[in-house]
Protein backbone atom coordinates (compact mmCIF):
# COMPACT_ATOMS: atom_id res chain seq x y z
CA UNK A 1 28.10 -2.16 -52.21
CA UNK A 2 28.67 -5.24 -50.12
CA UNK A 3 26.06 -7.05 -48.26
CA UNK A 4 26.27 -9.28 -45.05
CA UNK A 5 23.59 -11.12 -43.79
CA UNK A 6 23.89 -12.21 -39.99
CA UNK A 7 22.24 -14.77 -38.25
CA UNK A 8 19.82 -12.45 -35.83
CA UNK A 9 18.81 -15.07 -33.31
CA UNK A 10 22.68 -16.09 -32.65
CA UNK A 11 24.20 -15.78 -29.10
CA UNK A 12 27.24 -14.90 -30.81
CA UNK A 13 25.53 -11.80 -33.53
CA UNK A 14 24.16 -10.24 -30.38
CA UNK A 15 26.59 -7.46 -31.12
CA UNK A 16 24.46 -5.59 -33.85
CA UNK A 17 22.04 -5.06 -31.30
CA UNK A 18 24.20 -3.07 -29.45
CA UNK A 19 24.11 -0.17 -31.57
CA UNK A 20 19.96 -0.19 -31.61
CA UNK A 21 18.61 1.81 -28.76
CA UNK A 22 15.28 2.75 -27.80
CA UNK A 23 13.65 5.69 -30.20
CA UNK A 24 15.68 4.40 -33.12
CA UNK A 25 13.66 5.17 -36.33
CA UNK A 26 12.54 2.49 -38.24
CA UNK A 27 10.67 2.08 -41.74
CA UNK A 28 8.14 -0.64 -41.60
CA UNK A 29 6.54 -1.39 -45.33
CA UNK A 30 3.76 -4.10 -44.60
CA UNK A 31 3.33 -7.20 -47.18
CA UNK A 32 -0.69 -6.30 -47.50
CA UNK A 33 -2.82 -5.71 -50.15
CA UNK A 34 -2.43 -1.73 -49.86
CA UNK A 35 1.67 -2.29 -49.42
CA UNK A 36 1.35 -0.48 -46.56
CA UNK A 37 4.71 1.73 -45.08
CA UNK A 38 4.82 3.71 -42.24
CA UNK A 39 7.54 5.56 -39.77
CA UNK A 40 7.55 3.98 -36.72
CA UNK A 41 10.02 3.99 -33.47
CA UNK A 42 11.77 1.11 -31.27
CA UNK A 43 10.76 1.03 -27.61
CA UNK A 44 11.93 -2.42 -26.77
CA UNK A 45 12.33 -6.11 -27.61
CA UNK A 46 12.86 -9.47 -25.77
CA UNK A 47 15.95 -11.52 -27.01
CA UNK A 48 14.72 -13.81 -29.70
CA UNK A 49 11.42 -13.62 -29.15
CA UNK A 50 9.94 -9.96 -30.58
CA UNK A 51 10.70 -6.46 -30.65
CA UNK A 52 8.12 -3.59 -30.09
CA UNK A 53 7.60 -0.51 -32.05
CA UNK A 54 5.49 1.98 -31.24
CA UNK A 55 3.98 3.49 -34.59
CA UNK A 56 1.62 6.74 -34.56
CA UNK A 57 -2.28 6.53 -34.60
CA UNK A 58 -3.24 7.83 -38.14
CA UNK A 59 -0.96 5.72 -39.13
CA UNK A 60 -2.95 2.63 -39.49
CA UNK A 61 -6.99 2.33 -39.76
CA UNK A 62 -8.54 1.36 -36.51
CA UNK A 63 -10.63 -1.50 -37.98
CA UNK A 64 -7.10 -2.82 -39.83
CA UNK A 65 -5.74 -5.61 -37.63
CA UNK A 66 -1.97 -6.54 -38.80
CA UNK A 67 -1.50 -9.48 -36.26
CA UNK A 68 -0.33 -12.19 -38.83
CA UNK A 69 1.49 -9.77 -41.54
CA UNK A 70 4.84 -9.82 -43.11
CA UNK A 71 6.43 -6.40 -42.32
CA UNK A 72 9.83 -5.64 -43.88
CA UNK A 73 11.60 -3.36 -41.49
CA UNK A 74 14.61 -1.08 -42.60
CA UNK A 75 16.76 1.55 -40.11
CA UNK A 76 20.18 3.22 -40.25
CA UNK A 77 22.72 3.24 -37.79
CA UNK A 78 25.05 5.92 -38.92
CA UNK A 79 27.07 7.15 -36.27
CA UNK A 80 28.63 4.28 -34.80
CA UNK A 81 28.73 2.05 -37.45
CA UNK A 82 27.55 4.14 -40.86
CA UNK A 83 25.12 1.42 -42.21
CA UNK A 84 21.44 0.05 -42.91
CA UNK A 85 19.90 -2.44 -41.78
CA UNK A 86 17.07 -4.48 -42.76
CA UNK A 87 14.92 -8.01 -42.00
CA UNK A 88 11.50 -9.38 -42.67
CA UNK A 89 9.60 -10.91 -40.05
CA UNK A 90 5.44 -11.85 -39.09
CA UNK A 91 3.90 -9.22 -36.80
CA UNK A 92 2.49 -11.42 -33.59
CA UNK A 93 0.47 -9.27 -31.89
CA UNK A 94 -1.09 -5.71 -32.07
CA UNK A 95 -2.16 -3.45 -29.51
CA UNK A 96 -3.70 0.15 -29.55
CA UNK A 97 -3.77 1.32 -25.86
CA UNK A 98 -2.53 2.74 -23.69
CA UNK A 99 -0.02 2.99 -27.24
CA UNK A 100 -0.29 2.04 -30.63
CA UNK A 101 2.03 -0.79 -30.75
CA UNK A 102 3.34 -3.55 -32.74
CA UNK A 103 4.88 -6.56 -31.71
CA UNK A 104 7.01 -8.30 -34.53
CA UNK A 105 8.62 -11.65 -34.32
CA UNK A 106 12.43 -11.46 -33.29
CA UNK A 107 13.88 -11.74 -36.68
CA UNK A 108 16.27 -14.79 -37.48
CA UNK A 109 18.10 -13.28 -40.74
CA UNK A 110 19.54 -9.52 -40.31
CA UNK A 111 21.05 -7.81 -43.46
CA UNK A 112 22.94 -5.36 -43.08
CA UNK A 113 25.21 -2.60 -45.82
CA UNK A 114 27.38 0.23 -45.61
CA UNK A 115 25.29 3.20 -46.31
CA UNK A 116 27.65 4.49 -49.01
CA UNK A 117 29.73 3.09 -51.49
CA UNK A 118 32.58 5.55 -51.14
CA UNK A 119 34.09 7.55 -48.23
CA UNK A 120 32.74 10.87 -47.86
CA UNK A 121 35.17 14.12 -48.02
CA UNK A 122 35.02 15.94 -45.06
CA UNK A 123 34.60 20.01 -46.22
CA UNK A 124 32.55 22.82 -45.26
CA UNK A 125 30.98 23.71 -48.97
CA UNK A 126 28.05 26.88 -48.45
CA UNK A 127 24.93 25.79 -49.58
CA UNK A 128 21.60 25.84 -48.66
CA UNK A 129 18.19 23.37 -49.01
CA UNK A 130 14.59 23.88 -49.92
CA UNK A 131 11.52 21.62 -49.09
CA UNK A 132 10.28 20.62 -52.39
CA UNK A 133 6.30 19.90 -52.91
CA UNK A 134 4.35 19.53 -56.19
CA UNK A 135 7.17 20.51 -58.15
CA UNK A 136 7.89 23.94 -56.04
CA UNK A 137 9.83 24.88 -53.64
CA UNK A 138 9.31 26.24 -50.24
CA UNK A 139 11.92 29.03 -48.14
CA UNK A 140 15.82 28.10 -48.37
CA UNK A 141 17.67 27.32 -45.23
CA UNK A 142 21.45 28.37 -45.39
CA UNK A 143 24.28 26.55 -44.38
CA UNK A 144 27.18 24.46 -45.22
CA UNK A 145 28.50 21.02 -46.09
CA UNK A 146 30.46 19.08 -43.78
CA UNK A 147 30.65 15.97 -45.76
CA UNK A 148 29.83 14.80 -49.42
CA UNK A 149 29.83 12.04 -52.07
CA UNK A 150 28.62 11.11 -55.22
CA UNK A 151 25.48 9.40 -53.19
CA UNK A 152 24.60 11.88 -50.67
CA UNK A 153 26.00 14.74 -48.07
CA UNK A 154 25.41 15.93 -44.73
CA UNK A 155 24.13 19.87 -44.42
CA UNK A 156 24.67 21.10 -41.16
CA UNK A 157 21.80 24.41 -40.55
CA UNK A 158 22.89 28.01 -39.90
CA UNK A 159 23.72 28.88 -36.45
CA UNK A 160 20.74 30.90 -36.36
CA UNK A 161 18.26 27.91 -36.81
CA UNK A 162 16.63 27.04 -33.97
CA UNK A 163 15.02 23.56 -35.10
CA UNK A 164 15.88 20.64 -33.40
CA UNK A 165 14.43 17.96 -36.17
CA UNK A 166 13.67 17.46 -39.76
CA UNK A 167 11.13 15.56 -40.96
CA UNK A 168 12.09 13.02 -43.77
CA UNK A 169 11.11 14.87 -47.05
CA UNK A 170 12.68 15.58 -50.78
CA UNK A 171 14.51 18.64 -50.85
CA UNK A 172 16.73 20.60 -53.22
CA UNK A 173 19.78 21.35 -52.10
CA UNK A 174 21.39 24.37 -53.59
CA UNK A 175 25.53 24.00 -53.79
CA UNK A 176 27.09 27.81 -54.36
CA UNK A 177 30.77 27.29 -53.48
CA UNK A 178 32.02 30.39 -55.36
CA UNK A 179 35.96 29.79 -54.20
CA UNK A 180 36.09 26.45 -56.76
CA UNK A 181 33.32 27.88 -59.47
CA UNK A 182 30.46 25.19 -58.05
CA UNK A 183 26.86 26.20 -58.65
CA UNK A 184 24.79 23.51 -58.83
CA UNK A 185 21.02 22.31 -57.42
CA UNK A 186 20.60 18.62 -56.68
CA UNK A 187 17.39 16.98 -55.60
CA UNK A 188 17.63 14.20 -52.61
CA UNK A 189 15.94 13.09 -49.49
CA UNK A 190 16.35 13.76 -46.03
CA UNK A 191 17.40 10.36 -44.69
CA UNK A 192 17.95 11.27 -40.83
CA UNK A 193 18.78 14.27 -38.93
CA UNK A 194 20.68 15.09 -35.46
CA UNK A 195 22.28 17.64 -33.04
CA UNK A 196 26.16 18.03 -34.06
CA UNK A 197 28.10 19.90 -31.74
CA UNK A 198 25.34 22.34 -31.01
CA UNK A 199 23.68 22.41 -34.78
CA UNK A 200 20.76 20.83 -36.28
CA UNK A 201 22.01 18.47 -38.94
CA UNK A 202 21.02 16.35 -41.98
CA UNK A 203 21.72 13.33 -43.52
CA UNK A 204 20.66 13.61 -47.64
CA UNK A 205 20.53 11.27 -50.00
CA UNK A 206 20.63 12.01 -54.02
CA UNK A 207 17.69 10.87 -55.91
CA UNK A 208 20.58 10.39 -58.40
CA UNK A 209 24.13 9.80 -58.69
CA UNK A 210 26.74 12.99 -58.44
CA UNK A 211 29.89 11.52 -59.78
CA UNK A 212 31.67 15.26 -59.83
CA UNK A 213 31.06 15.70 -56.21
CA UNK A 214 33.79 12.18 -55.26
CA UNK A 215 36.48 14.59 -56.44
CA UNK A 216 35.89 18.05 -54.66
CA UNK A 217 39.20 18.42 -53.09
């Protein structure tokens, strides 16, 4: 899987930020003693000077100040461009009201990947997914499909769902596509999820590699 690293500060790389927009989700995984890593969410950022993230209040003790960390920051921008990005940079200030916020130094390297190795084939395969926790499973949700590979797939919920959101958690994703003789569970993680032409939808990645699942069609 090919990497590119862009110079983040450059007048002429400003294009990558075009595609990050306030509320994107991003993973921050602080260089402290406790590795720290946390969901947090964009809410602004000053040309190559910082950006702001707002993270939630359990998230981090009061008495733990982070001004001065290294925080390696990771996010996906899938639908316009279908790839992750990532950069390391010193947090320069931290404040907890009126928000918990963090402001992190405008980053100067960005790298960025496709999120998959191959092209996903676009199908509509009935399956369904389960929450998994402690080595259980919780209720199935039904649905289909739309897109797989050997990494991961996109399930798109049931018409009759009436979430809006998924939380990122391992699942198990049950495959029963009776018309080509598929029956098969894999286990993954829900990477991102969305409103797709009116239903909730998730982005899943396999905790391990599916090679029969590249040739479906």
């Amino acid at each position: 899987m090919q990497k590119v690293i862009i110079q983040a500060c450059s007048e002429q790389d400003k294009e990558w930020l075009s595609h990050v927009h306030n509320g994107t989700r991003i993973d921050v995984q602080l260089l402290d003693q406790y590795d720290s890593r946390f969901q947090s969410e964009l809410v602004g950022y000053r040309f190559g000077r910082y950006l702001i993230i707002r993270f939630d209040e359990f998230v981090l003790p009061q008495s733990m100040n982070c001004t001065g960390l290294i925080a390696v920051c990771r996010f996906l921008v899938e639908d316009s461009l279908g790839e992750c990005f990532a950069f390391k940079s010193e947090i320069v200030n931290t404040l907890r009201r009126p928000d918990k916020l963090l402001f992190i130094a405008f980053p100067n390297e960005i790298h960025r990947r496709p999120l998959r190795a191959s092209k996903r084939l676009s199908l509509k395969i009935p399956a369904s997914i389960a929450l998994r926790s402690n080595q259980t499973t919780g209720a199935a949700f039904d649905g289909v499909l739309i897109d797989v590979s050997g990494d991961g797939c996109r399930f798109q919920f049931d018409a009759s769902h009436t979430g809006r959101k998924v939380n990122l958690l391992p699942i198990l994703v049950c495959i029963d596509w009776q018309e080509k003789g598929i029956k098969k569970e894999v286990s993954g993680m829900v990477r991102n999820s969305k409103m797709q032409d009116g239903f909730l939808t998730v982005g899943i990645q396999f905790d391990e590699q599916q090679p029969d699942l590249d040739n479906l069609v």
